[in-house]
Protein backbone atom coordinates (compact mmCIF):
# COMPACT_ATOMS: atom_id res chain seq x y z
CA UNK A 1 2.57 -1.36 39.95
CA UNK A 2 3.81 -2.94 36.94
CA UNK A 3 5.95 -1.20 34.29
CA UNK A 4 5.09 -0.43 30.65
CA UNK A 5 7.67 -0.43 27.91
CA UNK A 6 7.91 1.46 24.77
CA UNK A 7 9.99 0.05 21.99
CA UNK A 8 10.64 1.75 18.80
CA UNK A 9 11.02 -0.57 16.00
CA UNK A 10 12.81 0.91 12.48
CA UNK A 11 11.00 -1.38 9.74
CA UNK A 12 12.53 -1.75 5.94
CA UNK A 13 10.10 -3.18 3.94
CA UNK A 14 10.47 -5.13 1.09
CA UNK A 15 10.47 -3.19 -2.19
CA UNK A 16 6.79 -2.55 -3.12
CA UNK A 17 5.68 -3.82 -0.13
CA UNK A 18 5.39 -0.47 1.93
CA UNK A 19 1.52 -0.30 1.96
CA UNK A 20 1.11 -4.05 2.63
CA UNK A 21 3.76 -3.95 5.71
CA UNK A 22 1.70 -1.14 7.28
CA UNK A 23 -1.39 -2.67 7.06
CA UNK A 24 0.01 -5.64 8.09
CA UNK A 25 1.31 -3.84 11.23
CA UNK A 26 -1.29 -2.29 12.35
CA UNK A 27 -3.79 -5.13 11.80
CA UNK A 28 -1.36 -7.19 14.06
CA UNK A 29 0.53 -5.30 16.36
CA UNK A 30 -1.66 -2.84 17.61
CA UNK A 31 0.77 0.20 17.55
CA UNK A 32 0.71 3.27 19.66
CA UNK A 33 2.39 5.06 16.90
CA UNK A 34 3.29 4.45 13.10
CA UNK A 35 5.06 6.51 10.73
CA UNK A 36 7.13 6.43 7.64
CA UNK A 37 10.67 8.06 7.44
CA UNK A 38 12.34 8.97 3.75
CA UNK A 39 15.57 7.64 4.77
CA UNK A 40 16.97 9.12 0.83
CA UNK A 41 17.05 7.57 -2.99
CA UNK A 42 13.46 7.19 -2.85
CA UNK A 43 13.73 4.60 0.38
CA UNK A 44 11.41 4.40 3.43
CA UNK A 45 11.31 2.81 6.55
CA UNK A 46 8.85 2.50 8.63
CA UNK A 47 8.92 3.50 12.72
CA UNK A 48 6.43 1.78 14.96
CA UNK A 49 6.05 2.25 18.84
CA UNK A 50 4.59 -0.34 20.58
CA UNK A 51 3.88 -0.31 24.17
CA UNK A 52 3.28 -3.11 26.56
CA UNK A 53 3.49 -4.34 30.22
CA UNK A 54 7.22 -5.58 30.76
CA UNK A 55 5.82 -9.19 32.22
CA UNK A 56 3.38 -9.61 28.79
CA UNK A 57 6.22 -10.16 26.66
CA UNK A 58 9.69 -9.37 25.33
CA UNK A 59 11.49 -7.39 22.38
CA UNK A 60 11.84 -10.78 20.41
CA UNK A 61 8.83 -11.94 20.52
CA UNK A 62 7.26 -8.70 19.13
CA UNK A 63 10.64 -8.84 16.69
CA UNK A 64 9.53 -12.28 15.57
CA UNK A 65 5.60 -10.94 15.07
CA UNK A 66 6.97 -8.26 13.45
CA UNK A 67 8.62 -10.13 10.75
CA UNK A 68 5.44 -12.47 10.06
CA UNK A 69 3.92 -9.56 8.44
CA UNK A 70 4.11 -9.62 4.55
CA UNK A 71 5.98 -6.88 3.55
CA UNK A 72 8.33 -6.64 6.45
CA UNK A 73 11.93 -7.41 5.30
CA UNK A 74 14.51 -5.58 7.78
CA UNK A 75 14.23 -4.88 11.42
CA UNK A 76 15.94 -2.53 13.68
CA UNK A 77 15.28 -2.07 17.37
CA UNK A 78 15.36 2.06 17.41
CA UNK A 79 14.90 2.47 21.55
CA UNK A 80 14.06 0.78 24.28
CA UNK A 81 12.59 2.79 27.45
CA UNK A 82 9.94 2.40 30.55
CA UNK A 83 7.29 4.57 30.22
């Protein structure tokens, strides 16, 4: 049986691009979960899961998908875990 992996990505996106990087997101990525965080002074990230079968692919490649996305600026890997 193969594994799955869940990886938490923290997203800053660029100012006034919040809507467009979450659209962006979801059109491309497919997450299993998005949110946005007030991280204080009016800033939010935002936190994506995204789960996938360890032999599909790896943290950098979804880290350079991720960033292809207007609107994405800053990218953070949050956690890393089999599920």
């Amino acid at each position: 049986m193969m594994s799955r992996v869940g990886i938490t990505f923290k997203i800053y996106p660029e100012e006034g691009q919040l809507d467009s990087a979450i659209e962006g997101i979801k059109r491309e990525m497919n997450p299993a979960a998005l949110a946005t965080e007030d991280i204080g002074f009016g800033i939010k990230v935002i936190k994506v899961l995204i789960k996938f079968e360890d032999t599909e692919t790896s943290s950098s490649k979804l880290e350079e998908r991720l960033r292809s996305i207007k609107g994405v600026n800053e990218i953070e890997v949050e956690s890393e875990t089999l599920i």
